[in-house]
PDB file of N, CA and C in Angstrom:
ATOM      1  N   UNK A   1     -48.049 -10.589  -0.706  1.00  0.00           N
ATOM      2  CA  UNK A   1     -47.986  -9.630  -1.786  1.00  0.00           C
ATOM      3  C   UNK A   1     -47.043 -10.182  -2.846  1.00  0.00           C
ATOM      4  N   UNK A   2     -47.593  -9.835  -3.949  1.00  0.00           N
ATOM      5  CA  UNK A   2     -46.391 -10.340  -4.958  1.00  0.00           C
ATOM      6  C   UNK A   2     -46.369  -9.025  -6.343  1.00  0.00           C
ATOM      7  N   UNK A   3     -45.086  -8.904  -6.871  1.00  0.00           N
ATOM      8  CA  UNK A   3     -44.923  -7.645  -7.226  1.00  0.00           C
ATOM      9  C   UNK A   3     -44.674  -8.567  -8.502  1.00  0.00           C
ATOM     10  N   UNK A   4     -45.199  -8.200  -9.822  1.00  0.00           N
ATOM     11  CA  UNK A   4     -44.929  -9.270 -11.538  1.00  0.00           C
ATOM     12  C   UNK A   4     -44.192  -8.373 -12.312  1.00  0.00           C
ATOM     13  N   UNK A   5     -43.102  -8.791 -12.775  1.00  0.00           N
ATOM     14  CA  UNK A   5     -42.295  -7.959 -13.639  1.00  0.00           C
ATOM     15  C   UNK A   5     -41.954  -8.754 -14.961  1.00  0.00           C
ATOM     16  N   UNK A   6     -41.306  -8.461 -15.714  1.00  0.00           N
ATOM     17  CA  UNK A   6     -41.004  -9.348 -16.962  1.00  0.00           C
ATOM     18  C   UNK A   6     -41.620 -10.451 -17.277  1.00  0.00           C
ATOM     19  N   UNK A   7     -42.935  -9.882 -18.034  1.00  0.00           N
ATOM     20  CA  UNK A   7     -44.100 -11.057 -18.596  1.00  0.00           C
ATOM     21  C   UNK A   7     -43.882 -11.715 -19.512  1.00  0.00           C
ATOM     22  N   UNK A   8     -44.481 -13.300 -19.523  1.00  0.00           N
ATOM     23  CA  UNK A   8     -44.052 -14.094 -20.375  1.00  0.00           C
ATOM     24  C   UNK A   8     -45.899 -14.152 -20.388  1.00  0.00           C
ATOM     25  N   UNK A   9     -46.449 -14.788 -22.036  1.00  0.00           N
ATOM     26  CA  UNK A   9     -47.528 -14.591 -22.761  1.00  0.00           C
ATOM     27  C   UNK A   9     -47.893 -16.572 -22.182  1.00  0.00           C
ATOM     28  N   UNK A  10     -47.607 -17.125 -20.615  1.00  0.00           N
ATOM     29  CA  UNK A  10     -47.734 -18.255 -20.452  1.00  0.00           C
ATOM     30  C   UNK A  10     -48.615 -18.023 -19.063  1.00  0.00           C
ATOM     31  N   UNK A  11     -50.052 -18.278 -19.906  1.00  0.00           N
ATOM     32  CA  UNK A  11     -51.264 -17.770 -18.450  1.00  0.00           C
ATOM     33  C   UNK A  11     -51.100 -18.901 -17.350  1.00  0.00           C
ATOM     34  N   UNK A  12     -50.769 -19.565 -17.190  1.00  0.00           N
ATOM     35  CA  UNK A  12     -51.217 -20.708 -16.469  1.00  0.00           C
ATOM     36  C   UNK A  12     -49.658 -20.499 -15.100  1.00  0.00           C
ATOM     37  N   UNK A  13     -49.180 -20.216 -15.504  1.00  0.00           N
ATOM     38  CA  UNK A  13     -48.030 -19.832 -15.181  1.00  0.00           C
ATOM     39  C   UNK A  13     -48.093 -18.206 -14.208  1.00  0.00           C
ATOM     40  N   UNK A  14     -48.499 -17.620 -14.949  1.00  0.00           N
ATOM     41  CA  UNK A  14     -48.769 -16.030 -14.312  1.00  0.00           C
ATOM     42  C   UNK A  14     -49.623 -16.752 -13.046  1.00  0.00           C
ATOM     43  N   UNK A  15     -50.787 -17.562 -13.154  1.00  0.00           N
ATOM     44  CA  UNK A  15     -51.754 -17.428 -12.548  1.00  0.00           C
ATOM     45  C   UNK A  15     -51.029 -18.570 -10.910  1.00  0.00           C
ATOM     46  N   UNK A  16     -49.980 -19.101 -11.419  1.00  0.00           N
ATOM     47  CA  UNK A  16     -49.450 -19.898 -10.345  1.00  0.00           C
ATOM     48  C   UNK A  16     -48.323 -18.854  -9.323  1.00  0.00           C
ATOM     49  N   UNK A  17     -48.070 -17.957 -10.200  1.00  0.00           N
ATOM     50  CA  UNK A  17     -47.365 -17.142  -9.258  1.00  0.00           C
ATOM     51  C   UNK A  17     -48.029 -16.061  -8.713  1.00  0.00           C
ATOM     52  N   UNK A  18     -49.057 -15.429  -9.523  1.00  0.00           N
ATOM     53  CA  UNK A  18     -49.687 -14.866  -8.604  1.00  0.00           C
ATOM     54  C   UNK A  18     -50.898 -15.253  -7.597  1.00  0.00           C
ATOM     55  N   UNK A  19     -50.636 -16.498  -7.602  1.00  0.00           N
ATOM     56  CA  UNK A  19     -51.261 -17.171  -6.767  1.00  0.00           C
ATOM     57  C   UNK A  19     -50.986 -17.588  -5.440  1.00  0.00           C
ATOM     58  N   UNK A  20     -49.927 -17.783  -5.293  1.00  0.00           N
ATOM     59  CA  UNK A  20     -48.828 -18.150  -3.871  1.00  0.00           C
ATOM     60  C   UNK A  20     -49.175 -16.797  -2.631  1.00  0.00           C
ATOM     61  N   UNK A  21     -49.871 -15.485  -3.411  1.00  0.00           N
ATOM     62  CA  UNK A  21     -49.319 -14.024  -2.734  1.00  0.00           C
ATOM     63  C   UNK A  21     -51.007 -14.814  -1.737  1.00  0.00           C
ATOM     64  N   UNK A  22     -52.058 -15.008  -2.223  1.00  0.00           N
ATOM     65  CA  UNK A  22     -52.928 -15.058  -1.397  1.00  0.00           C
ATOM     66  C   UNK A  22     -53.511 -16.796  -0.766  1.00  0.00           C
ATOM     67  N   UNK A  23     -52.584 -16.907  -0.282  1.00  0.00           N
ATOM     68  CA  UNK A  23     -52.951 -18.579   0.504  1.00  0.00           C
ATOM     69  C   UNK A  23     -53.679 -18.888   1.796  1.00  0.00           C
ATOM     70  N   UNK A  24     -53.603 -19.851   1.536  1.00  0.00           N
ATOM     71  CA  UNK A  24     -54.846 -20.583   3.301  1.00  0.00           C
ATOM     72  C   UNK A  24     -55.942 -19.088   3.446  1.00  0.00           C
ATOM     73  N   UNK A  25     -56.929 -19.349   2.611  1.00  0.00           N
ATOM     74  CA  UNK A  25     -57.900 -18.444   2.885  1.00  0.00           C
ATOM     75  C   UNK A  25     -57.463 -17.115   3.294  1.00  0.00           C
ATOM     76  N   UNK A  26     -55.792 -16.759   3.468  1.00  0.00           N
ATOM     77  CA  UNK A  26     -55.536 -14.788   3.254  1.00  0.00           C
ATOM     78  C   UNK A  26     -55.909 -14.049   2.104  1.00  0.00           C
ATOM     79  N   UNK A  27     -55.811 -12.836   2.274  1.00  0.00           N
ATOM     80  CA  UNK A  27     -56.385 -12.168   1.114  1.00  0.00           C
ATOM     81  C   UNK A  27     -54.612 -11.601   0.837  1.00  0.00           C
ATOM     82  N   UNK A  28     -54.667 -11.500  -0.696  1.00  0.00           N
ATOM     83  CA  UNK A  28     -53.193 -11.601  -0.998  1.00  0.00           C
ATOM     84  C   UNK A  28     -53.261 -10.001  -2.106  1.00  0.00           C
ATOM     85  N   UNK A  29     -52.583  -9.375  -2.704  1.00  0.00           N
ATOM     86  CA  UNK A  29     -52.468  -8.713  -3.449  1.00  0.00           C
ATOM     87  C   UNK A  29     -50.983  -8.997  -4.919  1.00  0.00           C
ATOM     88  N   UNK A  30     -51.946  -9.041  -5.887  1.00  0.00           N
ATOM     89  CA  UNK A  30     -50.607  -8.606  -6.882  1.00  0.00           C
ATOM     90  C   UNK A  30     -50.486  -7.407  -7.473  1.00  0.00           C
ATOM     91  N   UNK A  31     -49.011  -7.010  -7.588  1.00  0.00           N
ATOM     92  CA  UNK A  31     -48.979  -5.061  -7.993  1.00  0.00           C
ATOM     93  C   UNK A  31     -48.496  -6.068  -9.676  1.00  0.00           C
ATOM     94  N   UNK A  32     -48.948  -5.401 -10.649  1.00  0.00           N
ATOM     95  CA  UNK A  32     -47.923  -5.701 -11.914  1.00  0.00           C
ATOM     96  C   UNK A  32     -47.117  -4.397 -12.531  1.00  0.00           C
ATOM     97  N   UNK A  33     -46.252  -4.473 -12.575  1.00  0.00           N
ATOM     98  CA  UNK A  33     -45.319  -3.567 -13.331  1.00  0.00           C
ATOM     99  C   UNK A  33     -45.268  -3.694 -14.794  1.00  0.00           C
ATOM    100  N   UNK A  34     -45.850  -2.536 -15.156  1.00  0.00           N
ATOM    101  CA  UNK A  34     -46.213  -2.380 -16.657  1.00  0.00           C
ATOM    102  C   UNK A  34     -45.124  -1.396 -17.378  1.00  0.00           C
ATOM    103  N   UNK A  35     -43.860  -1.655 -18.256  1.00  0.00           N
ATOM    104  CA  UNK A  35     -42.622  -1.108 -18.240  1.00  0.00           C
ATOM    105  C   UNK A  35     -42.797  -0.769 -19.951  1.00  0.00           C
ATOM    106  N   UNK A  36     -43.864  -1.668 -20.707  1.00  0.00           N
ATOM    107  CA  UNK A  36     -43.821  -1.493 -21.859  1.00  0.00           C
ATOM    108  C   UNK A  36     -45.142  -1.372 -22.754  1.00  0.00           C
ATOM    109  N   UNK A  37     -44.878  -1.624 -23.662  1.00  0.00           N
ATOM    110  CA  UNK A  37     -45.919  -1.663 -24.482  1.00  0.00           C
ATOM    111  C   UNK A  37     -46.415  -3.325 -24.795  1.00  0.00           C
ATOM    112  N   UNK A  38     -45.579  -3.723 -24.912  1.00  0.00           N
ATOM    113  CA  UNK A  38     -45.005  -5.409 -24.865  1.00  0.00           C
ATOM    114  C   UNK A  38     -45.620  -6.236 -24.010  1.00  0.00           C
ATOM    115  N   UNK A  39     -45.266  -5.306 -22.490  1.00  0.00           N
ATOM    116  CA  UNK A  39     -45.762  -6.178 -21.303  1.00  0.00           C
ATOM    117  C   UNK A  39     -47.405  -5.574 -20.896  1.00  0.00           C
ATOM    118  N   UNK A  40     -47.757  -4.632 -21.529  1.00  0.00           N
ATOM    119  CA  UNK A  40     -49.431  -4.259 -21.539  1.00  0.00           C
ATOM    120  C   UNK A  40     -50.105  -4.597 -22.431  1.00  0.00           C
ATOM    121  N   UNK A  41     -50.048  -5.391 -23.363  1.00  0.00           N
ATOM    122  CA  UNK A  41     -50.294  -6.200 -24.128  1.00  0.00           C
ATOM    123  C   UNK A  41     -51.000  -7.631 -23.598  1.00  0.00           C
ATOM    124  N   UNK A  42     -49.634  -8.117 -23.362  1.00  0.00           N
ATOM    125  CA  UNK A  42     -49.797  -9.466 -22.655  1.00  0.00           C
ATOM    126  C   UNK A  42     -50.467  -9.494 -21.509  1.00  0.00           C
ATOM    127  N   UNK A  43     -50.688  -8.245 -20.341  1.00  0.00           N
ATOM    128  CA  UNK A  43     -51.493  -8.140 -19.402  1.00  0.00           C
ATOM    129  C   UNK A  43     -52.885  -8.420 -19.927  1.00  0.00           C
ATOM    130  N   UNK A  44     -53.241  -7.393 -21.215  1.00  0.00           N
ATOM    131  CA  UNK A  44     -54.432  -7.654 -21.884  1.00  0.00           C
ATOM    132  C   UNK A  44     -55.408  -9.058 -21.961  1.00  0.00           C
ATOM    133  N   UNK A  45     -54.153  -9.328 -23.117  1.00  0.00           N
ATOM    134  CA  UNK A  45     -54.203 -10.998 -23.166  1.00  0.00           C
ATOM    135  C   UNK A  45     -54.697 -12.203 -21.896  1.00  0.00           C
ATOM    136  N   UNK A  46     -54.250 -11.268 -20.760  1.00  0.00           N
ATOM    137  CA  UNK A  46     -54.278 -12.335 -19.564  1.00  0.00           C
ATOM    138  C   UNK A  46     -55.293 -12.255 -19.121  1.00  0.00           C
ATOM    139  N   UNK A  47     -56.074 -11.139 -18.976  1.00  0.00           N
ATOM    140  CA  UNK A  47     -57.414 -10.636 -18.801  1.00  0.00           C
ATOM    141  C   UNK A  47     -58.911 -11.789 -19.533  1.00  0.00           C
ATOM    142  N   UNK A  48     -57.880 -11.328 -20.931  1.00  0.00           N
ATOM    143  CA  UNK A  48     -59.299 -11.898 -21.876  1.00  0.00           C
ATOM    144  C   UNK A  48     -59.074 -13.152 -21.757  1.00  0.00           C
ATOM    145  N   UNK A  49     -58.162 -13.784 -21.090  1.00  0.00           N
ATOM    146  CA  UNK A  49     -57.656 -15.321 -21.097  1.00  0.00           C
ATOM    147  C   UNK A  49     -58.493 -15.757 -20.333  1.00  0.00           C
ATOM    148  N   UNK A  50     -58.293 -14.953 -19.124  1.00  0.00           N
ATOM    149  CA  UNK A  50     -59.563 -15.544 -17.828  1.00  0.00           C
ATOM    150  C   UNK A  50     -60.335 -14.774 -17.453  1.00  0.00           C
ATOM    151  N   UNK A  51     -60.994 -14.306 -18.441  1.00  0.00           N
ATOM    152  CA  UNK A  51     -62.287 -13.438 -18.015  1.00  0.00           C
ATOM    153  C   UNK A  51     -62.535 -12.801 -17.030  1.00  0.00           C
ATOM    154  N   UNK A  52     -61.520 -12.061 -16.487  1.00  0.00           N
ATOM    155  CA  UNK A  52     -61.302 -11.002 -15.520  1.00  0.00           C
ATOM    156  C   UNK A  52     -60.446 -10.014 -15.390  1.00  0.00           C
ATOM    157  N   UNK A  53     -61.287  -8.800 -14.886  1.00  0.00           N
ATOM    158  CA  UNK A  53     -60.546  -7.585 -15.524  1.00  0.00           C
ATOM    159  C   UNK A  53     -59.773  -7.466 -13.986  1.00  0.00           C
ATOM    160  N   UNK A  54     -58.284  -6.652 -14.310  1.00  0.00           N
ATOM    161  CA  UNK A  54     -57.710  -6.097 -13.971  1.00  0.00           C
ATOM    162  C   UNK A  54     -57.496  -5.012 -13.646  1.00  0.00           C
ATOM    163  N   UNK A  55     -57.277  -4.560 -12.244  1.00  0.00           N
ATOM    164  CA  UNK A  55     -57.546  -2.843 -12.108  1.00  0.00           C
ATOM    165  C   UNK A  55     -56.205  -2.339 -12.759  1.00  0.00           C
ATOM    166  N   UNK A  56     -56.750  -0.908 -12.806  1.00  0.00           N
ATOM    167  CA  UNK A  56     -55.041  -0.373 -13.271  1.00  0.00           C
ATOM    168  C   UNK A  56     -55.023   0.729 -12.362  1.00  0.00           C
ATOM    169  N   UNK A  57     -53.545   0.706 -12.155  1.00  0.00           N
ATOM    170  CA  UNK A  57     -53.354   2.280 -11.269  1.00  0.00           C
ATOM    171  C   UNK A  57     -52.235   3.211 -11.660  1.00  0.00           C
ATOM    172  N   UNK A  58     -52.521   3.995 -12.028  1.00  0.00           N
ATOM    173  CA  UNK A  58     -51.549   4.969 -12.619  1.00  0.00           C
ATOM    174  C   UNK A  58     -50.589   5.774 -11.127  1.00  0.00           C
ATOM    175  N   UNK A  59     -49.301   5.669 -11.322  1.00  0.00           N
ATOM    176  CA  UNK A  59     -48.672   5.771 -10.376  1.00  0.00           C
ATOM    177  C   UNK A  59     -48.899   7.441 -10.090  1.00  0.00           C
ATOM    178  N   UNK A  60     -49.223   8.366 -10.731  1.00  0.00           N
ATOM    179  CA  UNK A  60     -49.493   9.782 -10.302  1.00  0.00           C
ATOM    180  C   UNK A  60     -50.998   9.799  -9.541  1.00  0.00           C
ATOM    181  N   UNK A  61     -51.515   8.483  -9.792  1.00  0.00           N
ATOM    182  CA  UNK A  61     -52.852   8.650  -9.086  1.00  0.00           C
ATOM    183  C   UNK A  61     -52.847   8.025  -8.005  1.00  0.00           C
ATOM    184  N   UNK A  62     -51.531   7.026  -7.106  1.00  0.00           N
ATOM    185  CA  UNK A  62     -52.004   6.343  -5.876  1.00  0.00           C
ATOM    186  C   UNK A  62     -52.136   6.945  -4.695  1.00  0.00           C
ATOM    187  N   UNK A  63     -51.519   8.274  -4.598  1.00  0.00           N
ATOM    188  CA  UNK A  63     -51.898   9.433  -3.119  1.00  0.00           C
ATOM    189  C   UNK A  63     -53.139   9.736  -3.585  1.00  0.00           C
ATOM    190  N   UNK A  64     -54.125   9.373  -4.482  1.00  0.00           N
ATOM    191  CA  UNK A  64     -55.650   9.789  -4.562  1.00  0.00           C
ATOM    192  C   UNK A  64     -56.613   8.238  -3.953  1.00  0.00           C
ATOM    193  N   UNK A  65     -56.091   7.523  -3.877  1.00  0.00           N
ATOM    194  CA  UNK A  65     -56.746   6.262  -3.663  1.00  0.00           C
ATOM    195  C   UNK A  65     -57.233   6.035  -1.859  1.00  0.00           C
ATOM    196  N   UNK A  66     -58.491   6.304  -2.063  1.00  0.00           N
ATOM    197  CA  UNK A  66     -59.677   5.973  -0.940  1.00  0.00           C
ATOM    198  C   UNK A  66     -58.587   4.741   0.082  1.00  0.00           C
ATOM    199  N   UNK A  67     -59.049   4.634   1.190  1.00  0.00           N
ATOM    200  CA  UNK A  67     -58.502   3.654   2.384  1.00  0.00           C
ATOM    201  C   UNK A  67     -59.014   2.235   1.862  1.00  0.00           C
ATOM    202  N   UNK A  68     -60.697   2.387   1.483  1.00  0.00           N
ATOM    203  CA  UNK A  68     -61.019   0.687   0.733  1.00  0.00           C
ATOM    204  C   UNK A  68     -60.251   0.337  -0.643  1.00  0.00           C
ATOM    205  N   UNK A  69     -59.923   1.199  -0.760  1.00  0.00           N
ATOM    206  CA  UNK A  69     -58.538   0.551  -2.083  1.00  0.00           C
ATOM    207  C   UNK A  69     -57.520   0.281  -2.054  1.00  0.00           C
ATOM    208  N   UNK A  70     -56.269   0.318  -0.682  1.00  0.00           N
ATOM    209  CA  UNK A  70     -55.769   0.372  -1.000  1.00  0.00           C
ATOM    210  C   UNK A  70     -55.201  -1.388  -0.587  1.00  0.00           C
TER     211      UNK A  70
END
């Protein structure tokens, strides 16, 4: 598991650290901590960088989240 806090707008970089959470064929999870406007931005950015979307979870909604989600 790896938890991302204080984003820097350097994809290649994001993608090496959140990369370490899922190794030797485990299945890994990253949580990102979204604190600003600043750092949801650059999440954006990271998305359209590598053509993959990102779930979002709103913290009043994770006691609603199904067993295959979590």
């Amino acid at each position: 598991m790896s938890v991302a806090t204080n984003f820097k707008p350097d994809y290649e970089t994001y993608l090496h650290r959140i990369g370490r959470c899922g190794r030797f064929d485990k299945l890994g999870y990253t949580f990102n901590l979204i604190g600003s406007e600043r750092d949801f931005n650059i999440m954006k950015d990271i998305e359209e960088y590598f053509r993959h979307p990102i779930d979002e979870i709103i913290i009043e909604a994770i006691s609603n989240l199904e067993p295959d989600q979590e």
